[in-house]
N, C-alpha and C. Protein backbone atom coordinates (compact mmCIF):
# COMPACT_ATOMS: atom_id res chain seq x y z
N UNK A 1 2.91 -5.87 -18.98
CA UNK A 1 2.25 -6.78 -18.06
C UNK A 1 0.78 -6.34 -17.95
N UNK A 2 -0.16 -7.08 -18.32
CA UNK A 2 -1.46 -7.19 -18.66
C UNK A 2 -2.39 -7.05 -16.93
N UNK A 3 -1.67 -8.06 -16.27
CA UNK A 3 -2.35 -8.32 -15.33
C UNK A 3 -1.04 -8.18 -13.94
N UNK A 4 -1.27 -7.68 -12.52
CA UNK A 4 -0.15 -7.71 -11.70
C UNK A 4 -0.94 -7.57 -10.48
N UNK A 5 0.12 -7.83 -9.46
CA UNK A 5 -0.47 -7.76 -7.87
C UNK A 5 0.23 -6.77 -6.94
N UNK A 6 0.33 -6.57 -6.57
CA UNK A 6 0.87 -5.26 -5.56
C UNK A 6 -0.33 -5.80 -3.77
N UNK A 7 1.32 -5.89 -3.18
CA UNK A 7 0.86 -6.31 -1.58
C UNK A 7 1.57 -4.87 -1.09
N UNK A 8 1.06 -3.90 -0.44
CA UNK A 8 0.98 -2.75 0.30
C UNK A 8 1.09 -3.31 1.52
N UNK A 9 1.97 -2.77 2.40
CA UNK A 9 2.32 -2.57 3.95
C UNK A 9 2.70 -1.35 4.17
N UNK A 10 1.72 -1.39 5.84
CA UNK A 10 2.21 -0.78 6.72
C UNK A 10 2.69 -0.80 7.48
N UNK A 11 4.40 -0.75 7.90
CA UNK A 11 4.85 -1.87 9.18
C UNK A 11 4.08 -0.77 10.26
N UNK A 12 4.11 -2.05 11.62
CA UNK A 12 4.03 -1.55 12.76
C UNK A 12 4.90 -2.54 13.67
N UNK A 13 5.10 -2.43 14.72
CA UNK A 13 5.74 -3.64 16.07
C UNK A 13 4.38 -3.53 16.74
N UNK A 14 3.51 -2.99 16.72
CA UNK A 14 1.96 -3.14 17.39
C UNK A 14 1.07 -4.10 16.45
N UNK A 15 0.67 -3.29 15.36
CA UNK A 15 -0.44 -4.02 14.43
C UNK A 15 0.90 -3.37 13.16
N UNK A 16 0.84 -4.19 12.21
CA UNK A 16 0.95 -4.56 10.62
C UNK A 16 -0.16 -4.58 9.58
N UNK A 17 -0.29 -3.22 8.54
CA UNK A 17 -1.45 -3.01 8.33
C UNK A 17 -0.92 -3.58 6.34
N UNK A 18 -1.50 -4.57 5.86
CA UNK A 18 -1.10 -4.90 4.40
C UNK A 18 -2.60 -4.98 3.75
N UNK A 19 -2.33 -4.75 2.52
CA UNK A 19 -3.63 -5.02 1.51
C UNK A 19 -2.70 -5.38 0.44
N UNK A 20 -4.04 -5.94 -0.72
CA UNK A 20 -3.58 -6.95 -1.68
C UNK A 20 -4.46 -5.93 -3.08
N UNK A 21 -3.89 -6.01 -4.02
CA UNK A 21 -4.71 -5.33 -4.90
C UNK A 21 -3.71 -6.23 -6.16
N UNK A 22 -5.47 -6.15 -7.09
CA UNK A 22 -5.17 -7.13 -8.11
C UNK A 22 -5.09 -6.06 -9.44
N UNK A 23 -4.20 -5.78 -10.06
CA UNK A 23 -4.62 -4.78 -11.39
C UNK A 23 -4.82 -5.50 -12.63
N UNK A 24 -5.97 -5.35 -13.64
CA UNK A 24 -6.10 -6.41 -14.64
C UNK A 24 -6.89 -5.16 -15.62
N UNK A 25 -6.32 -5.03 -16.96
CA UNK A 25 -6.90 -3.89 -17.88
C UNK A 25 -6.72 -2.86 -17.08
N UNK A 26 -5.70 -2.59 -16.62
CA UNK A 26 -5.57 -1.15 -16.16
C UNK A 26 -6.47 -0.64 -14.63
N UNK A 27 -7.15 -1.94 -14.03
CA UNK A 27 -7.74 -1.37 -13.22
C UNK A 27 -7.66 -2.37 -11.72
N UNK A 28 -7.94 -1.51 -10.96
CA UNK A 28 -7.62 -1.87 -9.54
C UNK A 28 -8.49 -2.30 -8.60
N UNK A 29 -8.37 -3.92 -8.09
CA UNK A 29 -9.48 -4.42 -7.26
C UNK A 29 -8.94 -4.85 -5.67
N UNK A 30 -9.10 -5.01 -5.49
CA UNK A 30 -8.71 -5.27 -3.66
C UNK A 30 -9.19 -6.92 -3.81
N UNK A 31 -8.06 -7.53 -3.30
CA UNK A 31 -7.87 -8.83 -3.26
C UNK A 31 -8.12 -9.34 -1.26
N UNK A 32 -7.31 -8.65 -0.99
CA UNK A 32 -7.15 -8.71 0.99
C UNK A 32 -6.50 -7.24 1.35
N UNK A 33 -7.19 -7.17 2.81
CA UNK A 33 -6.50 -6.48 3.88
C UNK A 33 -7.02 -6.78 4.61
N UNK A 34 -6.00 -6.34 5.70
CA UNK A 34 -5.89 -6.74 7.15
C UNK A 34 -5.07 -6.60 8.09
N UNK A 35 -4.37 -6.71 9.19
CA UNK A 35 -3.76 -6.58 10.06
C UNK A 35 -3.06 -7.79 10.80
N UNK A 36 -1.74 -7.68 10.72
CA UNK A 36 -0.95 -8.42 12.03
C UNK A 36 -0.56 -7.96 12.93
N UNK A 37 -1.48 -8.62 14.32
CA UNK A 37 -1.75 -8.06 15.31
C UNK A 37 -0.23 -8.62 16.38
N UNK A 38 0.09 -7.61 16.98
CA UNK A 38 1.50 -8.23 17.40
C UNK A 38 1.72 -7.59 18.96
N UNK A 39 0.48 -7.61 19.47
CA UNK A 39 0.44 -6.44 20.68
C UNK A 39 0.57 -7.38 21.72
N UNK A 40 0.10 -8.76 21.53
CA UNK A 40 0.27 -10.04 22.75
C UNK A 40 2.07 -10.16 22.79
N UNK A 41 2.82 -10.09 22.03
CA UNK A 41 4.13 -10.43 22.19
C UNK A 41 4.68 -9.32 22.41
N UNK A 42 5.86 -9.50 23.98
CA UNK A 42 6.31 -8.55 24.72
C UNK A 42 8.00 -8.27 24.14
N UNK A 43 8.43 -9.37 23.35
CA UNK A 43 9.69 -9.39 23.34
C UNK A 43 9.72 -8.22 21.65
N UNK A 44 10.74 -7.68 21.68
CA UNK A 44 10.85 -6.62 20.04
C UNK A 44 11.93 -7.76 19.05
N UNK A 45 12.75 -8.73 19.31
CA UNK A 45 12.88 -9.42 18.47
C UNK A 45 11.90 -10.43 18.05
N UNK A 46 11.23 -11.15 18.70
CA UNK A 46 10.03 -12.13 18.62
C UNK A 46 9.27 -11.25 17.27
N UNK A 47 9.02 -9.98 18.00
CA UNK A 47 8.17 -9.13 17.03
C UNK A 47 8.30 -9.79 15.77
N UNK A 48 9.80 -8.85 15.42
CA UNK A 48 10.20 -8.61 14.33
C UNK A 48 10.47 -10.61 13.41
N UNK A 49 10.73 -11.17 14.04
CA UNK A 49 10.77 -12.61 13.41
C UNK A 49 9.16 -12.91 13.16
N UNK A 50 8.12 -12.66 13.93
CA UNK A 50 7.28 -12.53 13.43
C UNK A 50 6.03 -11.82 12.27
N UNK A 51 7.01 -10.51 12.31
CA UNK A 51 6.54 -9.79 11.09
C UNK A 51 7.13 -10.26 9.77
N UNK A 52 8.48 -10.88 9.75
CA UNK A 52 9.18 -11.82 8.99
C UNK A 52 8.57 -12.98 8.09
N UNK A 53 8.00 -13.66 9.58
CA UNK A 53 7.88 -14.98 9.12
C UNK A 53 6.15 -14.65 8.50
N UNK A 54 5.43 -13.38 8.77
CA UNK A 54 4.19 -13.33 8.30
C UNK A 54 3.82 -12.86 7.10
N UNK A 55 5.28 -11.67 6.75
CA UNK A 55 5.02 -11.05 5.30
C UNK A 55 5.25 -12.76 4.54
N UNK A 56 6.58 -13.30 4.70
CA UNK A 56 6.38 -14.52 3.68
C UNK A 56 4.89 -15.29 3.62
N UNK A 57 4.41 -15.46 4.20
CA UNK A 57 3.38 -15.72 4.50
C UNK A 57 2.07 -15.68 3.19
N UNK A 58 2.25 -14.29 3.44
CA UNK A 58 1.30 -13.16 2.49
C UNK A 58 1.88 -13.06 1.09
N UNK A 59 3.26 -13.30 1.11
CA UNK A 59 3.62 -13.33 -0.35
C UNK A 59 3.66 -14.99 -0.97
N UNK A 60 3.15 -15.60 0.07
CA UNK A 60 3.73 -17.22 -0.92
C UNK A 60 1.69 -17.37 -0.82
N UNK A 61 0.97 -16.31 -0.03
CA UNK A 61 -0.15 -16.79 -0.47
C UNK A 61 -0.40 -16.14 -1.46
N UNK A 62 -0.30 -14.61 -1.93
CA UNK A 62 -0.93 -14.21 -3.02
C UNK A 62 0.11 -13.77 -3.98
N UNK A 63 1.31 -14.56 -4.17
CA UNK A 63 2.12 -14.20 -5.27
C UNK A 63 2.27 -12.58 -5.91
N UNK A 64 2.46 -11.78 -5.02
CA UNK A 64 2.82 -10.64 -5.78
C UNK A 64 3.66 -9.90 -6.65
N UNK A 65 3.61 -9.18 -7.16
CA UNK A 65 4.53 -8.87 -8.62
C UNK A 65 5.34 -7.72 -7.88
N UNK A 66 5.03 -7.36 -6.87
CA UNK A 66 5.74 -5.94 -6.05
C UNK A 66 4.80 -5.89 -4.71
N UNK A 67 5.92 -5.14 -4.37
CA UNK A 67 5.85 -4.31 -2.73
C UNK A 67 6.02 -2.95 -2.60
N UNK A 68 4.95 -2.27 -2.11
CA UNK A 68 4.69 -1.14 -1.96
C UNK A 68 4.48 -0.95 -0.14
N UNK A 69 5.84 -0.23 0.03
CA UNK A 69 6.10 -0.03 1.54
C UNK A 69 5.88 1.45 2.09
N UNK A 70 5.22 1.65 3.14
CA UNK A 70 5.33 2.74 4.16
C UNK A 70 6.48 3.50 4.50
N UNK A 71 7.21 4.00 4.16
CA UNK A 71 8.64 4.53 4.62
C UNK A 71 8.02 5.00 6.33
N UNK A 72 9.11 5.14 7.11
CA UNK A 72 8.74 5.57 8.40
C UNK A 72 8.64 6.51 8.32
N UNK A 73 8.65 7.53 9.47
CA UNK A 73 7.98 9.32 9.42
C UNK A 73 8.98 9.31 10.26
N UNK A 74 9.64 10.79 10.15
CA UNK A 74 10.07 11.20 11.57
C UNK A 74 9.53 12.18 12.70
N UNK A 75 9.56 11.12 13.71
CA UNK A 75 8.93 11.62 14.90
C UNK A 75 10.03 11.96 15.25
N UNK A 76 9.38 12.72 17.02
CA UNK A 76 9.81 13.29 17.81
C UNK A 76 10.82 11.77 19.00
N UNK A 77 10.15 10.94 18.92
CA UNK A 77 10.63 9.47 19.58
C UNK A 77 11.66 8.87 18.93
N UNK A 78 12.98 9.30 19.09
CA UNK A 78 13.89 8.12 18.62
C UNK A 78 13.98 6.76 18.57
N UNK A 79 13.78 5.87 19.76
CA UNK A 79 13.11 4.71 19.94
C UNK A 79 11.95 4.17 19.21
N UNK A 80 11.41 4.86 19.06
CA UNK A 80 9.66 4.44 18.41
C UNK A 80 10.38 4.64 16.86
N UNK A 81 10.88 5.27 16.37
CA UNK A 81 11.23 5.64 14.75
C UNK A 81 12.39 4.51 14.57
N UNK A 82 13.15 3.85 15.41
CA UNK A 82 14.15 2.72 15.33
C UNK A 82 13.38 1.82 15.39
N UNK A 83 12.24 1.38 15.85
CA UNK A 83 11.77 0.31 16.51
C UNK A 83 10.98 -0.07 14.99
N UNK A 84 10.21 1.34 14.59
CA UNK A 84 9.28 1.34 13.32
C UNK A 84 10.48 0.53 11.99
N UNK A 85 11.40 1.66 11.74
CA UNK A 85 12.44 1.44 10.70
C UNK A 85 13.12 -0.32 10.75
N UNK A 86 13.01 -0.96 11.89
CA UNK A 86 13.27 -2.27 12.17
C UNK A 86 12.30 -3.13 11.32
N UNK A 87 10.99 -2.66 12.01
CA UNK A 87 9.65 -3.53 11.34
C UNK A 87 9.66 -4.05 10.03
N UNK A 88 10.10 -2.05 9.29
CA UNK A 88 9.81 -2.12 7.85
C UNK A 88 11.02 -2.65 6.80
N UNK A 89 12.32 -2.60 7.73
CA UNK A 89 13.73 -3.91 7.35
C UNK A 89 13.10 -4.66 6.89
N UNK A 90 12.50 -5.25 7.92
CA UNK A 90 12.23 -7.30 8.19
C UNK A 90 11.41 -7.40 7.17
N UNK A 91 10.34 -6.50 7.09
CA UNK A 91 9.13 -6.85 6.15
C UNK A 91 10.10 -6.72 4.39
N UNK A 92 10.91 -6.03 4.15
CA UNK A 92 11.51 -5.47 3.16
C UNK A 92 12.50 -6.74 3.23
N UNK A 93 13.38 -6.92 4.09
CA UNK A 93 13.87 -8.41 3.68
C UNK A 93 13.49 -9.95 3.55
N UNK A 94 12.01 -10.16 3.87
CA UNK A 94 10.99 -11.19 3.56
C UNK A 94 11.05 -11.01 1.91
N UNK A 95 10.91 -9.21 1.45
CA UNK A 95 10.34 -9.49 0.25
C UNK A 95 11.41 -9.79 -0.43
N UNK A 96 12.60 -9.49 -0.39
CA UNK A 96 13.99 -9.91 -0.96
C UNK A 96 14.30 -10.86 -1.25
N UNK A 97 13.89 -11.61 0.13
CA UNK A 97 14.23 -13.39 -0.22
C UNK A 97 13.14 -14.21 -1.35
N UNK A 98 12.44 -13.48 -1.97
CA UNK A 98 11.41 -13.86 -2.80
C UNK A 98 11.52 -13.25 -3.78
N UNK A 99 12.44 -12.19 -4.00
CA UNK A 99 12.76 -11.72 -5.29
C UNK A 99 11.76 -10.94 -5.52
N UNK A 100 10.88 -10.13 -4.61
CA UNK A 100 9.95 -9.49 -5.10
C UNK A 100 10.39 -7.82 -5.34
N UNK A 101 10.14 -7.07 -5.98
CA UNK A 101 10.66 -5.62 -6.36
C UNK A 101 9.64 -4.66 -5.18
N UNK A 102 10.76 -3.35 -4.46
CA UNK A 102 10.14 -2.86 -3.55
C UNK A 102 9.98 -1.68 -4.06
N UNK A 103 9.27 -1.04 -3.11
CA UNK A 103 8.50 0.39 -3.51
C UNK A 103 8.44 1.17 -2.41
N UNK A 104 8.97 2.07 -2.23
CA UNK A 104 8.53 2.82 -0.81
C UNK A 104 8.17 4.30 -0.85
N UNK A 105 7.63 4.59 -0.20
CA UNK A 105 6.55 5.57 -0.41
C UNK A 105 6.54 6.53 1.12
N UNK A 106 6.50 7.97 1.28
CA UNK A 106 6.53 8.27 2.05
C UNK A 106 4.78 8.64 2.55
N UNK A 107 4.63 8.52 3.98
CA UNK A 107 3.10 9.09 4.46
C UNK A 107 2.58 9.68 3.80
N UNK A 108 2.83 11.32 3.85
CA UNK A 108 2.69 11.97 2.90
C UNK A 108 2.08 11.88 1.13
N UNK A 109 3.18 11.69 0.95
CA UNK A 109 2.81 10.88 -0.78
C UNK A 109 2.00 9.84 -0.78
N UNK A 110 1.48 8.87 0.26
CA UNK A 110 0.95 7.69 0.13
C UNK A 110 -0.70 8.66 0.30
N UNK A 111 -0.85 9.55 1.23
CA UNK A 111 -2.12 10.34 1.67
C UNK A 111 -2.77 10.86 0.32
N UNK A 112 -1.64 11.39 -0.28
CA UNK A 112 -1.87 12.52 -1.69
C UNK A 112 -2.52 12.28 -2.59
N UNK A 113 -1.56 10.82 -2.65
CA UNK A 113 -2.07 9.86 -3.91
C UNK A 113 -3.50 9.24 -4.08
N UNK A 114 -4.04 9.05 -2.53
CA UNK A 114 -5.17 8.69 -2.51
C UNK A 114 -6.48 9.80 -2.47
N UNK A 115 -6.53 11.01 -1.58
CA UNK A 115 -6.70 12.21 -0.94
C UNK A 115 -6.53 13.28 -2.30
N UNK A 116 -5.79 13.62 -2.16
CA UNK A 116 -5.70 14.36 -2.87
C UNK A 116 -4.96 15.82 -1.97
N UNK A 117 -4.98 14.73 -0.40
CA UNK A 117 -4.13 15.62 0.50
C UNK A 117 -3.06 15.23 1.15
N UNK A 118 -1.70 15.71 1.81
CA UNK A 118 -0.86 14.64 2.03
C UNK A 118 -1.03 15.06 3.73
N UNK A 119 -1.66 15.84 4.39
CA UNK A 119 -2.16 15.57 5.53
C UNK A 119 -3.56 15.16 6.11
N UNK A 120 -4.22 14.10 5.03
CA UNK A 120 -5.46 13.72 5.33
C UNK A 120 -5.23 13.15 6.78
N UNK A 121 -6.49 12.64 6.99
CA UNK A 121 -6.41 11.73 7.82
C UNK A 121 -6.90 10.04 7.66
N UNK A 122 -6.59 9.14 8.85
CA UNK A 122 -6.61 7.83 8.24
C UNK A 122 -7.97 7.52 7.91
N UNK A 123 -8.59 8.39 8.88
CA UNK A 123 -10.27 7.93 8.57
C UNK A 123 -10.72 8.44 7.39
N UNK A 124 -10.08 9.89 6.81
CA UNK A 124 -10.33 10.34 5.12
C UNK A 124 -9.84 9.02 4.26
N UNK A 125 -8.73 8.76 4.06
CA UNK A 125 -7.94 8.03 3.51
C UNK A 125 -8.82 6.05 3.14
N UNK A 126 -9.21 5.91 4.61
CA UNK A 126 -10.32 5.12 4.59
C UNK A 126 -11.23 4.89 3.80
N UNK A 127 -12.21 5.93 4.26
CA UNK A 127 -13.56 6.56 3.12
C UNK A 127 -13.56 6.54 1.40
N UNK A 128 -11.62 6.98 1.03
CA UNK A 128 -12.37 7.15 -0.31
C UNK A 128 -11.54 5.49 -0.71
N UNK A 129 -10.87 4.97 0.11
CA UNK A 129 -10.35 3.70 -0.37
C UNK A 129 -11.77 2.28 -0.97
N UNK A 130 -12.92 2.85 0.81
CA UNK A 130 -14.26 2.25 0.51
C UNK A 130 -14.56 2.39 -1.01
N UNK A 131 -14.32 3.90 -1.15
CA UNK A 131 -15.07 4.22 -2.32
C UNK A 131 -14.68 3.89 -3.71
N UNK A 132 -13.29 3.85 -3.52
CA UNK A 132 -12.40 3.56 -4.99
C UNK A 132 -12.72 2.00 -4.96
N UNK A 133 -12.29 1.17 -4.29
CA UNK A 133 -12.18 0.17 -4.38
C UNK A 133 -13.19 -1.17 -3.77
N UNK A 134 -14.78 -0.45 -3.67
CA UNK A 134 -15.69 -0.90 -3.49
C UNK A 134 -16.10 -1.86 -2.29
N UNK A 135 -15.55 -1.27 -1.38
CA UNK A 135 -15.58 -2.61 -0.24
C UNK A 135 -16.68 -2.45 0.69
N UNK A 136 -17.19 -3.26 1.60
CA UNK A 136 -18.35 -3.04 2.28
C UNK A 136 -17.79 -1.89 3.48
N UNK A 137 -17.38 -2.65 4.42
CA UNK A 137 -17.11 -1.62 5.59
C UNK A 137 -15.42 -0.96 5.59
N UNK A 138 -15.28 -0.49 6.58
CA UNK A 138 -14.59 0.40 7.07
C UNK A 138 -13.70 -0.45 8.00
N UNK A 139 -12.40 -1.37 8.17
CA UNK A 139 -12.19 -1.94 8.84
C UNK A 139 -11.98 -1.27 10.23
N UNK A 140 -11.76 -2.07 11.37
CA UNK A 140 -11.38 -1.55 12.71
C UNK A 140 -10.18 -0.89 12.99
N UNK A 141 -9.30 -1.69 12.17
CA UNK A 141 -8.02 -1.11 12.75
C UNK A 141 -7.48 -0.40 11.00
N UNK A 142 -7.42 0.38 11.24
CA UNK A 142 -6.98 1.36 10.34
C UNK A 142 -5.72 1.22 9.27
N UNK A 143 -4.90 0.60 10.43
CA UNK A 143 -3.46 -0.19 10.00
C UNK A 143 -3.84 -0.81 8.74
N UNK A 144 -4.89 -1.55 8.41
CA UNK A 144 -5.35 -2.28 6.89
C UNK A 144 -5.48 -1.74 5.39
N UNK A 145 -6.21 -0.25 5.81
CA UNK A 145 -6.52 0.69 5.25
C UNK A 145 -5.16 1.17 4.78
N UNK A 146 -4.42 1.32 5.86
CA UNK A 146 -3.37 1.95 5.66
C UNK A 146 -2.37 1.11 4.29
N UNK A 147 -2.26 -0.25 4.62
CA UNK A 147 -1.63 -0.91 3.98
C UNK A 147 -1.95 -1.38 2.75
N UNK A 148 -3.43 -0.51 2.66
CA UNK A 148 -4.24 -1.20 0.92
C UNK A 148 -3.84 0.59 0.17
N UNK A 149 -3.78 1.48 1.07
CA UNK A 149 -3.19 2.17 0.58
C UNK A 149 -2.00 2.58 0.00
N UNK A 150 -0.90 1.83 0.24
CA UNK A 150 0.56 1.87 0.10
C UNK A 150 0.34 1.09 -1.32
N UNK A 151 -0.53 0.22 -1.85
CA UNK A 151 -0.79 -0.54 -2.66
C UNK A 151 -1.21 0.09 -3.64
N UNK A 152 -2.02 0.98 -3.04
CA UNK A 152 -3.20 1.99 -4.26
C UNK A 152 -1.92 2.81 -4.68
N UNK A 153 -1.35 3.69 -4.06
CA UNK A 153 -0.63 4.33 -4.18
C UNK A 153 0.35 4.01 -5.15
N UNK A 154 1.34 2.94 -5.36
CA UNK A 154 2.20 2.54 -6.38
C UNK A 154 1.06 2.13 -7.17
N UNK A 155 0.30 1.72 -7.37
CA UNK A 155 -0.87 1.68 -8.81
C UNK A 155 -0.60 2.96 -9.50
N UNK A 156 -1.09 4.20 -8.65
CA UNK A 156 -1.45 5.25 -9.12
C UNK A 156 0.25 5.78 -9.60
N UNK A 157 1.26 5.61 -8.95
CA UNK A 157 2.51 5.94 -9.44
C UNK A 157 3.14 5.77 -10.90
N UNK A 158 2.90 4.47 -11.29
CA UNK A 158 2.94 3.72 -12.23
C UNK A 158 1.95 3.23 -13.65
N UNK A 159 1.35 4.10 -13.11
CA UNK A 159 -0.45 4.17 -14.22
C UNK A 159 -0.17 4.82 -15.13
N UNK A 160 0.28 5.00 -16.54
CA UNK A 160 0.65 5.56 -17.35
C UNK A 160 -0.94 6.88 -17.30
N UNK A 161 -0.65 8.35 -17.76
CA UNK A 161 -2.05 9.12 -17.58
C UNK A 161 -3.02 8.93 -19.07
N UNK A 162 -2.10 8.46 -20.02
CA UNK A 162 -3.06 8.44 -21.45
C UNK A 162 -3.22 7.64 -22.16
N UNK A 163 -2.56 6.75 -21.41
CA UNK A 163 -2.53 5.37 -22.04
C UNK A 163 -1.38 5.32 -23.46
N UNK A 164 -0.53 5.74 -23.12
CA UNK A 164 0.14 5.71 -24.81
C UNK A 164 -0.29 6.55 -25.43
N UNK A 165 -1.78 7.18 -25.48
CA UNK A 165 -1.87 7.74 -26.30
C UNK A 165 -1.44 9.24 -26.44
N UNK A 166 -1.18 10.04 -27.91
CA UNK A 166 -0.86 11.22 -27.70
C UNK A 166 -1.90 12.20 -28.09
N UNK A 167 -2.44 13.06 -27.99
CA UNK A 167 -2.85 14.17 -28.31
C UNK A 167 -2.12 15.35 -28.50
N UNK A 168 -3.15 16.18 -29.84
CA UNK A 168 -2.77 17.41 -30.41
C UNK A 168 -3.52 18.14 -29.64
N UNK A 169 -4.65 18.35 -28.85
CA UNK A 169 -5.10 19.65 -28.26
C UNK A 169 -6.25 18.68 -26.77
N UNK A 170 -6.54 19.68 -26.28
CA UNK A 170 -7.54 19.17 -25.01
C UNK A 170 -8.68 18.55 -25.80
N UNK A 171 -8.97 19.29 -26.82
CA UNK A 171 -10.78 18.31 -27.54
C UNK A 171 -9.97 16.86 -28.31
N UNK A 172 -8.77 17.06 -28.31
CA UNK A 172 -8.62 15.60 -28.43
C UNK A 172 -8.58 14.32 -27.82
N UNK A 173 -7.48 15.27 -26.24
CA UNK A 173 -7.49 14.40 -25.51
C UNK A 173 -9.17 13.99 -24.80
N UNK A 174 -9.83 14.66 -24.73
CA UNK A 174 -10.71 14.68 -24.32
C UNK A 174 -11.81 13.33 -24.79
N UNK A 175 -11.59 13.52 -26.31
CA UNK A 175 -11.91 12.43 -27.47
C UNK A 175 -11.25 10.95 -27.04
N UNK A 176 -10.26 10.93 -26.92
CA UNK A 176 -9.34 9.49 -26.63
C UNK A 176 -9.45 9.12 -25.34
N UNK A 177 -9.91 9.88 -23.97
CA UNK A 177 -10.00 9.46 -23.21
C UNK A 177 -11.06 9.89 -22.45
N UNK A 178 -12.30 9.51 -22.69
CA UNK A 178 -13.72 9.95 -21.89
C UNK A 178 -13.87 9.09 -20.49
N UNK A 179 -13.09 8.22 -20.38
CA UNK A 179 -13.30 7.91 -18.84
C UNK A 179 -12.69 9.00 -18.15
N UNK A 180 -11.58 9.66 -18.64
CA UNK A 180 -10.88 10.43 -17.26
C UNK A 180 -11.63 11.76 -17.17
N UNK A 181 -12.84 12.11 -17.78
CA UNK A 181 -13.51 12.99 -17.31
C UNK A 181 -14.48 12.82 -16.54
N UNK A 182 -14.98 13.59 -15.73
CA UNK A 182 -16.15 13.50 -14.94
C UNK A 182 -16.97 14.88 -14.88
């Protein structure tokens, strides 16, 4: 596959943080992110029918080839880690009913992949997303970031490192692949 899309989420029952990334020749552009803001609605099923009815939403607008999900963390809050693990169901069975292939990814690994640390922080994580993927600002709510990251992240999972190609020693590889040096 030449060309593919990858929609990244981050569930929340507060804000819903997703990005859109387009890969074409091997390389990675940011299509959307953003946030579904879900802090006006008091009820936790409403929520969740609404995080439902919004991932379809996002997938019948930008046709994606996969889903790259947030796994939850475990906290110290039982409630808050049920409430989270609910979110990221609903969003995970939106993508089902569309036949789309999932991906899940823990915090950690999603930080690493980008960072190069798996306890960055969101505002690190931010910064080099600006930077990889050329965007003007820094959004507000972080949740976006978060969710273009879950995106970046299965890119980078799935990125073959040499392209097919093989090498006999480092001055070869070196030879066959002068972008991956710096």
């Amino acid at each position: 596959m030449t060309e593919r899309i990858i929609l990244g989420i981050d569930p929340g029952t507060t804000l819903m943080g997703y990005g859109v990334i387009k890969v074409s020749n091997k390389k990675p552009v940011m299509i959307a992110m953003g946030v579904i803001d879900l802090k006006k609605l008091n009820d936790h099923y409403i929520k969740l029918g609404k995080i439902f009815e919004r991932t379809i939403g996002l997938i019948d607008s930008f046709k994606p080839d996969e889903l790259a999900i947030e796994a939850p963390f475990f906290g110290k809050n039982v409630q808050s880690m049920l409430k989270l693990g609910r979110a990221q169901g609903v969003a995970i069975a939106a993508a089902i009913s569309r036949d789309i292939p999932i991906f899940e990814y823990a915090p950690k690994k999603i930080k690493m992949s980008i960072t190069g640390s798996g306890s960055a922080s969101k505002e690190q994580v931010a910064g080099i997303l600006k930077h990889t993927l050329n965007f003007k600002e820094i959004p507000k709510d972080l949740d976006a970031t978060d969710g273009l990251a879950a995106a970046l992240c299965h890119f980078y999972q799935n990125k073959p490192i040499t392209d097919g190609k093989s090498s006999s020693s480092w001055k070869d590889f070196i030879n066959k692949n002068p972008t991956r040096i710096k």
